[in-house]
N, C-alpha and C. Protein backbone atom coordinates (compact mmCIF):
# COMPACT_ATOMS: atom_id res chain seq x y z
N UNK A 1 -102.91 -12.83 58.87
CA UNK A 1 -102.52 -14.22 58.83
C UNK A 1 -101.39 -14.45 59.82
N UNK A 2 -101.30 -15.44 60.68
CA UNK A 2 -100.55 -16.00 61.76
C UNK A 2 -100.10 -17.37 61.20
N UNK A 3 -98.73 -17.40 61.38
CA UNK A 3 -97.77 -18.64 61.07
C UNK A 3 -97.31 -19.45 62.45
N UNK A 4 -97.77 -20.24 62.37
CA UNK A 4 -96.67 -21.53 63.49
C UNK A 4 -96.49 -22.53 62.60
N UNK A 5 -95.81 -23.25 63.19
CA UNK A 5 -95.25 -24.58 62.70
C UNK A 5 -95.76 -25.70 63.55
N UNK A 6 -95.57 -26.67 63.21
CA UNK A 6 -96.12 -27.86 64.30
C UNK A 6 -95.09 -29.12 63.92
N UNK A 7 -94.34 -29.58 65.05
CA UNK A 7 -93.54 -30.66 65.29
C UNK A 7 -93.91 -31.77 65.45
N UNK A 8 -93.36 -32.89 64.66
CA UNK A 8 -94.59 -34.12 65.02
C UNK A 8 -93.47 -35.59 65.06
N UNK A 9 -92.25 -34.90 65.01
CA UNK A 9 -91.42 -36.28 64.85
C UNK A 9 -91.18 -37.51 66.28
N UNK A 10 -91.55 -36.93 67.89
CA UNK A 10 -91.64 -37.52 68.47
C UNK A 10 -93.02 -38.63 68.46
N UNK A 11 -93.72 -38.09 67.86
CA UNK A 11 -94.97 -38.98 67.45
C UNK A 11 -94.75 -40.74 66.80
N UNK A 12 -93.46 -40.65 66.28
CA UNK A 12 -93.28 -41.93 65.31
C UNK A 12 -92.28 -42.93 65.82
N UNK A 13 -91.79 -42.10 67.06
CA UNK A 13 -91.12 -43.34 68.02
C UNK A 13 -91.49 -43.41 69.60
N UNK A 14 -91.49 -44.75 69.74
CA UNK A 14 -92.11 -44.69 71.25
C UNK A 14 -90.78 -44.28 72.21
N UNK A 15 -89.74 -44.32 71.59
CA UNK A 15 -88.23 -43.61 72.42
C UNK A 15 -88.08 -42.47 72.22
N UNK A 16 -86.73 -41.71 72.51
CA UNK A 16 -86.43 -40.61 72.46
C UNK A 16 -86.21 -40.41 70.84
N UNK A 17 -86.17 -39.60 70.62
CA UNK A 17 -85.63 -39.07 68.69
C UNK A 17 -84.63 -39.09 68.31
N UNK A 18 -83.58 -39.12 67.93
CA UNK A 18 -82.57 -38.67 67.71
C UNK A 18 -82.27 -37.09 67.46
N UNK A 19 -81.09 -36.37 68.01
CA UNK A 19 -81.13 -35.15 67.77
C UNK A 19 -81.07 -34.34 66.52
N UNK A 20 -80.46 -35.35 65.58
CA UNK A 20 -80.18 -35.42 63.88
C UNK A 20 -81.74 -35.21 63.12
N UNK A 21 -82.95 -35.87 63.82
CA UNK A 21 -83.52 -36.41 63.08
C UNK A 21 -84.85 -34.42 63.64
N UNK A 22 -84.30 -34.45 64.89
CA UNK A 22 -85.28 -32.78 65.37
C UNK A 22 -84.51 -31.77 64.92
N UNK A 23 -83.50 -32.48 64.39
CA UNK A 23 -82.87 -30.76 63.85
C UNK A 23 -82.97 -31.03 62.19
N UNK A 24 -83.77 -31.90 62.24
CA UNK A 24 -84.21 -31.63 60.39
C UNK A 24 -84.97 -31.50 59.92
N UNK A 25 -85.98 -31.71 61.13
CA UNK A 25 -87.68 -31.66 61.37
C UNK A 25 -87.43 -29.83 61.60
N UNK A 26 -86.89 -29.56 62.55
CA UNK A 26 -86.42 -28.02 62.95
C UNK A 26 -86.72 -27.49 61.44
N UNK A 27 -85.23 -27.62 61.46
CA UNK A 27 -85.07 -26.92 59.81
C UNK A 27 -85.81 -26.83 58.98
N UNK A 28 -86.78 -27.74 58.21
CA UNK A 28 -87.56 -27.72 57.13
C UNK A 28 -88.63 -27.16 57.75
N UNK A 29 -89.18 -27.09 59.06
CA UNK A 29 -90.59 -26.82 59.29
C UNK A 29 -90.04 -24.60 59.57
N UNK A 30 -88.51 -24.76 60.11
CA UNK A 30 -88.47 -22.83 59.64
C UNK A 30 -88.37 -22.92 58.43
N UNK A 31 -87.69 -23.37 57.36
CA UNK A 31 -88.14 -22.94 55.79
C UNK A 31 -89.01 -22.90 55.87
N UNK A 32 -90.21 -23.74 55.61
CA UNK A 32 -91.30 -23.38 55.33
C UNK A 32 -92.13 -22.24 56.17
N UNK A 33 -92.29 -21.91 56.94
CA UNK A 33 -92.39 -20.98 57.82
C UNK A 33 -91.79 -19.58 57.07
N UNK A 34 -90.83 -19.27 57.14
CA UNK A 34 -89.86 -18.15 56.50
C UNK A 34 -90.33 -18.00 55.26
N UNK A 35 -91.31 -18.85 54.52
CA UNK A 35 -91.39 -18.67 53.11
C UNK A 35 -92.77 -17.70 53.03
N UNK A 36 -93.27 -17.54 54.30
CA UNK A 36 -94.23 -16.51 54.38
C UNK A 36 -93.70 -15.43 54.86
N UNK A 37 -92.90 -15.22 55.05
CA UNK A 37 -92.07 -13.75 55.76
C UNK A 37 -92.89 -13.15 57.09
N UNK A 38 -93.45 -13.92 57.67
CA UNK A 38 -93.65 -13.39 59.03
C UNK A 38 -92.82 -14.10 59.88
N UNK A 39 -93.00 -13.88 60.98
CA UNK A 39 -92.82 -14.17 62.63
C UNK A 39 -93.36 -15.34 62.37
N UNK A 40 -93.17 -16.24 63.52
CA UNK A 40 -94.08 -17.12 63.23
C UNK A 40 -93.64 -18.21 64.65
N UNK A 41 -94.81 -18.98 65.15
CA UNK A 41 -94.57 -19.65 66.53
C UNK A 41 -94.23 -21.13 66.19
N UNK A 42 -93.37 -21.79 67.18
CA UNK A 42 -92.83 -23.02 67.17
C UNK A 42 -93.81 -24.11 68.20
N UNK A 43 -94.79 -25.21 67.75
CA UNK A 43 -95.36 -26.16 68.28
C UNK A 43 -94.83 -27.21 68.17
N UNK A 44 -95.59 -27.78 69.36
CA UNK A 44 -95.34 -29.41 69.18
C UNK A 44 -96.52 -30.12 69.44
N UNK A 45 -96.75 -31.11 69.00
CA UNK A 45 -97.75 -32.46 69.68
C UNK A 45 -97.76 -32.84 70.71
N UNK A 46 -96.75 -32.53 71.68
CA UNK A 46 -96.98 -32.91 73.07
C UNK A 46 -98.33 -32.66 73.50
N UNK A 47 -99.01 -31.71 73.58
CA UNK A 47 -100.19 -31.46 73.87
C UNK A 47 -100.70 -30.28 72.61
N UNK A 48 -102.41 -30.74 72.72
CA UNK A 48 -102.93 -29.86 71.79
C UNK A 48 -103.00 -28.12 72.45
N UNK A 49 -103.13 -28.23 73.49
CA UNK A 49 -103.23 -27.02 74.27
C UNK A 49 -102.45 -25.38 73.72
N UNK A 50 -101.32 -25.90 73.45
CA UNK A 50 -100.27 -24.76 72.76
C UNK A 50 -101.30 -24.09 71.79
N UNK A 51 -101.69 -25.33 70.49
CA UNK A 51 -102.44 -25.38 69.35
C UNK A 51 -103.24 -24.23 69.55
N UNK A 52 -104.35 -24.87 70.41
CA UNK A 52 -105.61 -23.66 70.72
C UNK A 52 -105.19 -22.67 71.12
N UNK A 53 -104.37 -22.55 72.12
CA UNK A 53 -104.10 -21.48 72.58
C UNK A 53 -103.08 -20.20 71.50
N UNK A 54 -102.15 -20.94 70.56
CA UNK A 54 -102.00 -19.82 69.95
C UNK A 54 -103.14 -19.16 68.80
N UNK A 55 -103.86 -20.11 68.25
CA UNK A 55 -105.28 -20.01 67.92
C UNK A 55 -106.35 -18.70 68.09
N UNK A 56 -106.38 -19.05 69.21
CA UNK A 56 -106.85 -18.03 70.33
C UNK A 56 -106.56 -16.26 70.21
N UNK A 57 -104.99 -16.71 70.33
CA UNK A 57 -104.52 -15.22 70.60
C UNK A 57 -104.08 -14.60 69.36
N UNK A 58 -104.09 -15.33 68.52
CA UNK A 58 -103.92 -14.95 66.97
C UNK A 58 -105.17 -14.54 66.41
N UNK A 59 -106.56 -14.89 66.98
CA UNK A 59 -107.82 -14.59 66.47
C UNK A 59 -108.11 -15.38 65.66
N UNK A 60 -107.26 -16.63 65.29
CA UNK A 60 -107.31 -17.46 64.26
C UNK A 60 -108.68 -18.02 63.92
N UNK A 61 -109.40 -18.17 63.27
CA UNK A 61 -110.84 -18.84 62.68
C UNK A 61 -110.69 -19.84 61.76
N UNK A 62 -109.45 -20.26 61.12
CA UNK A 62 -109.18 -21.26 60.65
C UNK A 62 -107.60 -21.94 60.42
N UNK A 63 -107.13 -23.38 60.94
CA UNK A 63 -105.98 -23.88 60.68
C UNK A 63 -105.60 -24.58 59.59
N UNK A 64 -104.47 -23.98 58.28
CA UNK A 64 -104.94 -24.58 57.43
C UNK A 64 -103.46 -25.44 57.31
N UNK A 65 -103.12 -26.60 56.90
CA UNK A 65 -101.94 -27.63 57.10
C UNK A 65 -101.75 -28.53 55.29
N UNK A 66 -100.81 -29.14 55.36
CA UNK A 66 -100.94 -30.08 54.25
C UNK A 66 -101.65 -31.34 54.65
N UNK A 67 -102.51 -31.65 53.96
CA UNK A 67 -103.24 -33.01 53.92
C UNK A 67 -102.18 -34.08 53.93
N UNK A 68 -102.74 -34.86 55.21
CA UNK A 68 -101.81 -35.51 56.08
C UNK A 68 -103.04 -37.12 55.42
N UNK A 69 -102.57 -37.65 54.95
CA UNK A 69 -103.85 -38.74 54.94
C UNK A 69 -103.63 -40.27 55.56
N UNK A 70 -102.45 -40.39 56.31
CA UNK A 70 -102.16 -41.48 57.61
C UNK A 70 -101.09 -40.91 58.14
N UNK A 71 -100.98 -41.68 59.32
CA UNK A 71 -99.86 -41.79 60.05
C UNK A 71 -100.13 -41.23 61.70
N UNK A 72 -98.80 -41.41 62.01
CA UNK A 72 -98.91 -40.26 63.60
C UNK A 72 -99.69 -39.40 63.92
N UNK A 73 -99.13 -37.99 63.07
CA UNK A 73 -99.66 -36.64 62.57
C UNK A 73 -101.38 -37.14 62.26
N UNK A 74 -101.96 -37.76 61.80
CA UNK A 74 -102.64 -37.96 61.27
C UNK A 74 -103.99 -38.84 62.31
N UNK A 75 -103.05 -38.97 63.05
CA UNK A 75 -104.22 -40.01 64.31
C UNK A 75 -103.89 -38.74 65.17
N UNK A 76 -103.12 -38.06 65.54
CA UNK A 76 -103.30 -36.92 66.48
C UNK A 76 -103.78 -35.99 66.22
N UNK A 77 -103.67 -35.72 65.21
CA UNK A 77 -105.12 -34.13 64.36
C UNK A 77 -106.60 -34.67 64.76
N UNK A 78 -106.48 -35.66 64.31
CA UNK A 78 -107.86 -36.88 64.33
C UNK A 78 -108.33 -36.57 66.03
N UNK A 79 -107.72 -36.61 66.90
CA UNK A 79 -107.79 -36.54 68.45
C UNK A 79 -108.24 -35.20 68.72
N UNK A 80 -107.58 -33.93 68.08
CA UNK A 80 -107.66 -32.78 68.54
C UNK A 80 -108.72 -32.05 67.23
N UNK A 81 -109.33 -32.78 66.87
CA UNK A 81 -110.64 -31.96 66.01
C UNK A 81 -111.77 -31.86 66.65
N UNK A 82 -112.20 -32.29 67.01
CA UNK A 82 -113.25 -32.28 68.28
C UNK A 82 -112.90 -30.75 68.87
N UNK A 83 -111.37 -31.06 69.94
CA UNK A 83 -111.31 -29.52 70.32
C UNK A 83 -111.33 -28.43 69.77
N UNK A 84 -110.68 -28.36 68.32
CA UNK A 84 -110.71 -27.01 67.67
C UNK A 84 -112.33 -27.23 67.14
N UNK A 85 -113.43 -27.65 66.36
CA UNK A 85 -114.33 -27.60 66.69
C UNK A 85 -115.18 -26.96 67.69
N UNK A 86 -114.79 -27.45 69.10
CA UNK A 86 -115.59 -26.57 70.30
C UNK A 86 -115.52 -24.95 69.98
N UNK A 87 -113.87 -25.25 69.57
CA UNK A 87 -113.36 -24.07 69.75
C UNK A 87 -113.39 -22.86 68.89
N UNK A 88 -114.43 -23.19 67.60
CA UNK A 88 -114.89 -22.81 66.33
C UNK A 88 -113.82 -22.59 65.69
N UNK A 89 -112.92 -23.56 65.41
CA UNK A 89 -111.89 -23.65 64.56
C UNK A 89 -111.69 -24.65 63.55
N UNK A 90 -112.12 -23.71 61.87
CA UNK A 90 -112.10 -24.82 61.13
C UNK A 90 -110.86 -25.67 60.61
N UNK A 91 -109.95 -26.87 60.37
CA UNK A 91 -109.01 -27.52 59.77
C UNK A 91 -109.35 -27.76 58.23
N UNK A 92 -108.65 -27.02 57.43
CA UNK A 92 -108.21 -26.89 56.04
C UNK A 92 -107.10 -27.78 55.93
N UNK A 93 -107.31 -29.09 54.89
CA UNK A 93 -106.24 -29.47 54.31
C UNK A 93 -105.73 -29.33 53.46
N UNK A 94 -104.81 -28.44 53.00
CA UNK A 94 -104.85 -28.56 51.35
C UNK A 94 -103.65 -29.76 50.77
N UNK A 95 -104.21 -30.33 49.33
CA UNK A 95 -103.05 -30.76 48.62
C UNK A 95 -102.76 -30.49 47.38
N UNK A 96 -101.96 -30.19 47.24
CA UNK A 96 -101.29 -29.36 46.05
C UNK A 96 -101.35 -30.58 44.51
N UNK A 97 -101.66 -29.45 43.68
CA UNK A 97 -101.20 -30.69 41.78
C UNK A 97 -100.65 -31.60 41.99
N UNK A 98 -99.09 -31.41 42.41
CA UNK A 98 -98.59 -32.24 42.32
C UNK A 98 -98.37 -33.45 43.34
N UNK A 99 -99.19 -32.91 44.45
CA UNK A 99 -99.68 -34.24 45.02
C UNK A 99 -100.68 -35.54 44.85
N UNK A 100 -102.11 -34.51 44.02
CA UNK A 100 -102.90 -35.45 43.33
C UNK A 100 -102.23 -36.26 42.23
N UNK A 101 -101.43 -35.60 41.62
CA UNK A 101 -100.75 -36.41 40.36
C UNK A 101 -99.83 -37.56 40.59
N UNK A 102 -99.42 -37.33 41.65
CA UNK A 102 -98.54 -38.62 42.71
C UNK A 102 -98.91 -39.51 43.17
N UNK A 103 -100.05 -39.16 43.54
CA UNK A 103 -100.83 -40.25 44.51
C UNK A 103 -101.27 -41.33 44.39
N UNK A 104 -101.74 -41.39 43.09
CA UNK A 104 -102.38 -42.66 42.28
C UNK A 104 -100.98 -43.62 42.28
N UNK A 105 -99.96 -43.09 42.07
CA UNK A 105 -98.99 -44.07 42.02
C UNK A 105 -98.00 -44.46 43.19
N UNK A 106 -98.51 -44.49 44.21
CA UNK A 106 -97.97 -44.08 45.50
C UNK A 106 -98.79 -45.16 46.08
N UNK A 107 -98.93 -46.64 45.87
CA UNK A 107 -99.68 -47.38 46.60
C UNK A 107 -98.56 -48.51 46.72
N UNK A 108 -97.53 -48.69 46.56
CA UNK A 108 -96.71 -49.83 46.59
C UNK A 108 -94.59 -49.68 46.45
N UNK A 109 -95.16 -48.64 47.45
CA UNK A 109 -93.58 -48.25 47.53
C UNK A 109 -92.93 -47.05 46.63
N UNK A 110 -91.73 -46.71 46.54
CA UNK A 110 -91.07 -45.93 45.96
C UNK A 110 -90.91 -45.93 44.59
N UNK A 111 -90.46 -47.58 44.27
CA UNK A 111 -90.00 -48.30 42.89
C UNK A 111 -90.86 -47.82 41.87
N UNK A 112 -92.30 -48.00 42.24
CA UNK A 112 -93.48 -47.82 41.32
C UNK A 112 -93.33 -46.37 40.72
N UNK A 113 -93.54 -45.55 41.96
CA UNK A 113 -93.28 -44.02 41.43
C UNK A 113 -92.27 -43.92 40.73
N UNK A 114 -90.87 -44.48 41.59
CA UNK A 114 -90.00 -43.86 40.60
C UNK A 114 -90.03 -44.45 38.92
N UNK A 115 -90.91 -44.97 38.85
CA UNK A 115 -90.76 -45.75 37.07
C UNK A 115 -91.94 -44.53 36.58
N UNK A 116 -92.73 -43.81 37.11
CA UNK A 116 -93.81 -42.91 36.63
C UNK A 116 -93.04 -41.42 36.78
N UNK A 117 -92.19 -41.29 37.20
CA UNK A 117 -91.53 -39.97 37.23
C UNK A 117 -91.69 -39.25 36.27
N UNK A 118 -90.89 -39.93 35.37
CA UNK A 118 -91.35 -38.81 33.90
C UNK A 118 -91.99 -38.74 33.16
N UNK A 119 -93.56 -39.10 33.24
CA UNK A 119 -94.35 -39.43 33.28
C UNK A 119 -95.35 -38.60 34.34
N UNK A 120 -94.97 -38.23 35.56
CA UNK A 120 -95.29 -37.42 36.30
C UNK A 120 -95.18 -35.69 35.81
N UNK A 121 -93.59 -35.36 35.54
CA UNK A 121 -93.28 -34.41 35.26
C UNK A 121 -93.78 -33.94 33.54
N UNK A 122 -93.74 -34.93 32.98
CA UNK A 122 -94.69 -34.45 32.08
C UNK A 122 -96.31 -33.83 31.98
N UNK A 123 -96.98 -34.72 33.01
CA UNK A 123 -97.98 -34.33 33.33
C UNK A 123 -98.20 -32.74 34.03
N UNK A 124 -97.23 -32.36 34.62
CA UNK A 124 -97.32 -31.17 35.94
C UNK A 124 -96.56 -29.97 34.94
N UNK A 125 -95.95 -30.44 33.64
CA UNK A 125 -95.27 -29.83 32.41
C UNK A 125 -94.31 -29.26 33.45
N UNK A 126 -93.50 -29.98 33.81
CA UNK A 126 -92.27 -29.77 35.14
C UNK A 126 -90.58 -29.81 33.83
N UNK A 127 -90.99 -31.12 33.06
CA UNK A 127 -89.67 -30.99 32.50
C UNK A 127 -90.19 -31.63 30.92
């Protein structure tokens, strides 16, 4: 198994980023990374090319990510499936319990959820 990460925060502004905002994108995308205890390579969306290519040299046969279901991230995967396709590379989304259990209430802002919280955590037997 081969670990990269993939950067996607320039995706959501048509300007530059703020440096605050890539060094937090940074950070959380090495936690998660580190939580597999390998090595692991640093991407970006600038181009899909990196993508395949570490793909490639990893022997990779499948990319598997969190289920992204709009946005940026989400119109640019959309762009580069075709290529990993050619490239016999399948995309795995997974989403976790406690994302299905969220979701339903996740159509009208924050407010909503936050009134289902405990209600949530009961469900996931969290608290």
């Amino acid at each position: 198994m081969s670990v990269a990460t993939l950067s996607s925060s320039t995706l959501r502004s048509p300007g530059p980023v703020p440096d605050h905002v890539l060094a937090f994108e940074a950070g959380a995308l090495e936690d998660a990374a580190m939580r597999f205890g390998r090595t692991y390579e640093t991407l970006n969306t600038g181009s899909p090319q990196p993508l395949l290519d570490w793909a490639k040299d990893t022997g990779a046969q499948q990319i598997v990510m969190p289920y992204t279901p709009r946005g940026p991230l989400k119109d640019w995967m959309d762009t580069v499936q075709t290529q990993l396709e050619d490239n016999t590379l399948a995309l795995c989304e997974i989403r976790r319990p406690w994302d299905d259990t969220i979701w339903r209430h996740a159509t009208a802002g924050f407010f909503k959820v936050k009134k289902e919280i405990p209600n949530i955590l009961a469900r996931l037997e969290i608290a």
